[in-house]
C-alpha atoms as a PDB file:
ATOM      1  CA  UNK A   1      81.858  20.355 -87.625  1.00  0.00           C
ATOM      2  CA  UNK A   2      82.735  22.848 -90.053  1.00  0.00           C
ATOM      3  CA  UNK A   3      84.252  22.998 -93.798  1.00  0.00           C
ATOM      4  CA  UNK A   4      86.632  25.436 -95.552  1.00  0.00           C
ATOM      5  CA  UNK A   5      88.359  25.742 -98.648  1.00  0.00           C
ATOM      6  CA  UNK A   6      91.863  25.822 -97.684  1.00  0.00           C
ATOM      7  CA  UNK A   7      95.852  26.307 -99.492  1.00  0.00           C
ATOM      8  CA  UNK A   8      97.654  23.716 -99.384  1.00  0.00           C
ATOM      9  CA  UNK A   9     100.574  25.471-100.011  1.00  0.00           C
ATOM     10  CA  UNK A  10     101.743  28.960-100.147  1.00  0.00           C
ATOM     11  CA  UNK A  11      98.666  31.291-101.033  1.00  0.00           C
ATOM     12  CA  UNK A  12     100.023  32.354-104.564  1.00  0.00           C
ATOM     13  CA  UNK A  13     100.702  29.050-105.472  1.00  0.00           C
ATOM     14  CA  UNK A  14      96.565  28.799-106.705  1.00  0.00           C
ATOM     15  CA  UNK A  15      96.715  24.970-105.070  1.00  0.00           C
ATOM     16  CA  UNK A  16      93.768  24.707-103.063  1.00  0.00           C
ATOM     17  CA  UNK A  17      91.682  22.020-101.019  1.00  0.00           C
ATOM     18  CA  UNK A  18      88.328  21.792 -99.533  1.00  0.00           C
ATOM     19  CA  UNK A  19      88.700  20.104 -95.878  1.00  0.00           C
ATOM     20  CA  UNK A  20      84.965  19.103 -94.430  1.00  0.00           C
ATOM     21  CA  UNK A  21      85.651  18.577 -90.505  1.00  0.00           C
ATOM     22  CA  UNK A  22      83.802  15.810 -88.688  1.00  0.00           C
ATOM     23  CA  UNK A  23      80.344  15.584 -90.684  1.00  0.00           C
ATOM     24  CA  UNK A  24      79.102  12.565 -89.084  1.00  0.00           C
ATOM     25  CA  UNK A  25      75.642  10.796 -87.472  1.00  0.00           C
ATOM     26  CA  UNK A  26      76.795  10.762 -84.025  1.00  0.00           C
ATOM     27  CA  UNK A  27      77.546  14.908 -83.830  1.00  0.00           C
ATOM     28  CA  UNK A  28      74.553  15.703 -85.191  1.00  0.00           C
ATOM     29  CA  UNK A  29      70.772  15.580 -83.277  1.00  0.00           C
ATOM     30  CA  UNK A  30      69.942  12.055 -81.936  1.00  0.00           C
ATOM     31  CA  UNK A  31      73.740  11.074 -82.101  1.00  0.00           C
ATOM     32  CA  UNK A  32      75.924   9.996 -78.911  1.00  0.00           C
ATOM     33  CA  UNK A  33      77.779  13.597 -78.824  1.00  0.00           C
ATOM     34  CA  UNK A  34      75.722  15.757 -80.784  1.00  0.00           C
ATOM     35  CA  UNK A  35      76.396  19.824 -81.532  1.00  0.00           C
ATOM     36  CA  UNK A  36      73.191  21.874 -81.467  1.00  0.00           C
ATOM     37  CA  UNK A  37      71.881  22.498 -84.466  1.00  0.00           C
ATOM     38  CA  UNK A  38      74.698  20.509 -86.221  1.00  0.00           C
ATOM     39  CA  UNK A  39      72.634  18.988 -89.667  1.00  0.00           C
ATOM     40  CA  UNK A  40      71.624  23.460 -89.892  1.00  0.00           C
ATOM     41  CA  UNK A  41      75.802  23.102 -91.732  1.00  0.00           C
ATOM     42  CA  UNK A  42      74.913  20.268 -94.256  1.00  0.00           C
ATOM     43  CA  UNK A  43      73.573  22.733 -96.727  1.00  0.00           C
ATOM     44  CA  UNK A  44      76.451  24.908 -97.165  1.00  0.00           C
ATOM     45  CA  UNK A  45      79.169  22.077 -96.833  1.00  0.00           C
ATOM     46  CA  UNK A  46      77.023  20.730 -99.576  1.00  0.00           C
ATOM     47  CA  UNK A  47      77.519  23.995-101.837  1.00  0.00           C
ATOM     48  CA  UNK A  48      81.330  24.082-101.065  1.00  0.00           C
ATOM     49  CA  UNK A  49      80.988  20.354-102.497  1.00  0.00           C
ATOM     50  CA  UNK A  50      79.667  21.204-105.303  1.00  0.00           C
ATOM     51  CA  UNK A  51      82.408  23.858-105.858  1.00  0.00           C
ATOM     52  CA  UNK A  52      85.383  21.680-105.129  1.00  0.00           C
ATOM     53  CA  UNK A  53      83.937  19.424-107.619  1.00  0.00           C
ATOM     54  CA  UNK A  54      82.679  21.515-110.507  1.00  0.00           C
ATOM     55  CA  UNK A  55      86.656  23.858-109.649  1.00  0.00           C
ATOM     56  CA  UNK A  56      88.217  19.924-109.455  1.00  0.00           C
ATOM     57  CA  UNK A  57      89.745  20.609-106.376  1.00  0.00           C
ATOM     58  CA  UNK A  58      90.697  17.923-103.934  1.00  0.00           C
ATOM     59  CA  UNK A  59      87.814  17.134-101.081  1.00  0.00           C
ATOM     60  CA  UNK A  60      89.385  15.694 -97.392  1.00  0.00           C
ATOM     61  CA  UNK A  61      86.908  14.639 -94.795  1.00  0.00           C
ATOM     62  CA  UNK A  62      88.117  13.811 -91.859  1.00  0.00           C
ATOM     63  CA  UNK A  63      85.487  11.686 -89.163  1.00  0.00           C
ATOM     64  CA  UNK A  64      86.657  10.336 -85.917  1.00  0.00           C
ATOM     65  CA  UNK A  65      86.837   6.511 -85.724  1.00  0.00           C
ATOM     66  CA  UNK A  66      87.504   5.386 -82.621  1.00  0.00           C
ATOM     67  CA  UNK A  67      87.928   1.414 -81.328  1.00  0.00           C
ATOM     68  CA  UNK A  68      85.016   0.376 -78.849  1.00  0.00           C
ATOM     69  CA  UNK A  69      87.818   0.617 -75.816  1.00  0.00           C
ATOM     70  CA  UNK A  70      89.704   3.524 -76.023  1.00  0.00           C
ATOM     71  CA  UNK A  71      90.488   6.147 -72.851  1.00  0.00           C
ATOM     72  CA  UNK A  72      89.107   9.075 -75.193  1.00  0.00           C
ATOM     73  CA  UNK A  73      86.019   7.370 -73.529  1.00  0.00           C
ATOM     74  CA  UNK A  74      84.736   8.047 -70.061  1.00  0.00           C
ATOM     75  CA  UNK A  75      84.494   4.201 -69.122  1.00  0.00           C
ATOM     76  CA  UNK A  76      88.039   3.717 -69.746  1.00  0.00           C
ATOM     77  CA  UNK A  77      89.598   7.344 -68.096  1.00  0.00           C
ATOM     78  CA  UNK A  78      88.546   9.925 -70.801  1.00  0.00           C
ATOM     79  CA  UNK A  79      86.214  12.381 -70.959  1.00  0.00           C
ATOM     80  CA  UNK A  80      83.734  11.915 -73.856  1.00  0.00           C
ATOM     81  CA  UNK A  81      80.910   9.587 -73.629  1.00  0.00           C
ATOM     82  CA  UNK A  82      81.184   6.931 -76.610  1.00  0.00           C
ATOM     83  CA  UNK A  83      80.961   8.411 -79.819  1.00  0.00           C
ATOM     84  CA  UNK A  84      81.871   7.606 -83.619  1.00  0.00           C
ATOM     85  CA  UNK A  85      83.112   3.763 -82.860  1.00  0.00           C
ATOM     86  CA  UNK A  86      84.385   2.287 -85.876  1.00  0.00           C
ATOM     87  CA  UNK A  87      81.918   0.800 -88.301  1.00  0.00           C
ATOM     88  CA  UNK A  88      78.856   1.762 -86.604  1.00  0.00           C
ATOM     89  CA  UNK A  89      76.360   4.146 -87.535  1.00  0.00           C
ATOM     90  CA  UNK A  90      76.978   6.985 -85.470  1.00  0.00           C
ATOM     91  CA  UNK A  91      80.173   7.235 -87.421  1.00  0.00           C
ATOM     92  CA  UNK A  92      79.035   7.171 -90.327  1.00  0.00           C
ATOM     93  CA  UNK A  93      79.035  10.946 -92.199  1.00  0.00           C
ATOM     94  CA  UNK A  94      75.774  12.367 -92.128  1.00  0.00           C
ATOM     95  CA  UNK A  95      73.265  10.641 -94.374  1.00  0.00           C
ATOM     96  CA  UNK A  96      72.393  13.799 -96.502  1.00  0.00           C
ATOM     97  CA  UNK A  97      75.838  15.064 -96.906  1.00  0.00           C
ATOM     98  CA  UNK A  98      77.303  15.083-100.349  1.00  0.00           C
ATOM     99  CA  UNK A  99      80.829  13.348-100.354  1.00  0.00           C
ATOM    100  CA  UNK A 100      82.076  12.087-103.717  1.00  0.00           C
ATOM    101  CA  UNK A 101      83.855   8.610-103.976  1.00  0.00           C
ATOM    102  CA  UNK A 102      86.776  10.387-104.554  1.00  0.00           C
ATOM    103  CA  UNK A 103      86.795  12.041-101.136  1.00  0.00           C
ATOM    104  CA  UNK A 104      89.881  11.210 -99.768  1.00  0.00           C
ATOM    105  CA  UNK A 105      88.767  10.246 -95.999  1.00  0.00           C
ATOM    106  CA  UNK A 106      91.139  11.101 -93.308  1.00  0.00           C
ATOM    107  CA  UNK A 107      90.302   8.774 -89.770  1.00  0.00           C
ATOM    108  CA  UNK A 108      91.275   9.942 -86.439  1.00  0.00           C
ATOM    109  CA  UNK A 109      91.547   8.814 -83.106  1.00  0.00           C
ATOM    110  CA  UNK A 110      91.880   5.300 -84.311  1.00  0.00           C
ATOM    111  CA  UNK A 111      94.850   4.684 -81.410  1.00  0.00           C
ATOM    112  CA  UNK A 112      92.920   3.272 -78.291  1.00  0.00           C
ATOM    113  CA  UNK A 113      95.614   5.050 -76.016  1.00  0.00           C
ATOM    114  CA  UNK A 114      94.848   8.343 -77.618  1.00  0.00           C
ATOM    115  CA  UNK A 115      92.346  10.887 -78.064  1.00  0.00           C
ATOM    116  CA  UNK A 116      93.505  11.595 -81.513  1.00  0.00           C
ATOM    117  CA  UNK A 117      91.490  15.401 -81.971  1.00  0.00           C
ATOM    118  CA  UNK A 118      93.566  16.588 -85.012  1.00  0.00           C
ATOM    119  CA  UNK A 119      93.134  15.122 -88.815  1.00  0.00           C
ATOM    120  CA  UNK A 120      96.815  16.935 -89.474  1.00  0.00           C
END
C-alpha cells in the first residue's frame, strides 16, 4: 500500500495526479493478506487527500478485486491465500481512509485466469 502524487505527463507540463495503491480491509491487520503495520499509512494518504482535493487534482485508487475462483489463489494453482474477493469486506478500502466520490477507482485482477498485480 502506498500513495504518491504523480505526472501524468511530461514533468513541465504542471498536470499532476495523486495515485493511492491498494488501501483496503483485507491488507491491513485482521485482513486475509495483511502488511504489518499497514493502517500506520492511513494518516498520511489522508493528508495527500486532502491536498489533491484542496490543489483539485485528480485522485486514482486502485484495490484488487478478484472473483471467488481465480488461480491468483492458492486453491486454484496460485500463490496468495484468498484476499480482496469482489464485494466483500476485505475488499473494501480501509474504513478510515478518506476517498472522495469523485475518486476515480481503478479494479485489478478482476480476470480469474490472471493475477492482475498492476493498476496501469
Amino acid at each position: 500500500m502506498r500513495s504518491d502524487m504523480v505526472d501524468t505527463a511530461h514533468p513541465s507540463s504542471g498536470r499532476k495526479a495523486l495515485l493511492v495503491v491498494d488501501v483496503q480491509r483485507d491488507f491491513c491487520p485482521g485482513g486475509a493478506l495483511p502488511a504489518e503495520g499497514g493502517e500506520r499509512i492511513i494518516p498520511a494518504v489522508n493528508r495527500y487527500l486532502a491536498e489533491a482535493h484542496d490543489l483539485e487534482v485528480p485522485v486514482y485508487a486502485s484495490r484488487d478485486w478478484h472473483p471467488a475462483k481465480t488461480t491468483h489463489f492458492k486453491p486454484y494453482g496460485g500463490e496468495w491465500p484468498p484476499h480482496c474477493v469482489q464485494d466483500t469486506g476485505g475488499a473494501q478500502f480501509h474504513p478510515r481512509l478518506d476517498l472522495q466520490p469523485d475518486a476515480i477507482v481503478i479494479s485489478k485482477g478482476d480476470d480469474p485466469g490472471r493475477p492482475g498485480y498492476s493498476a496501469f
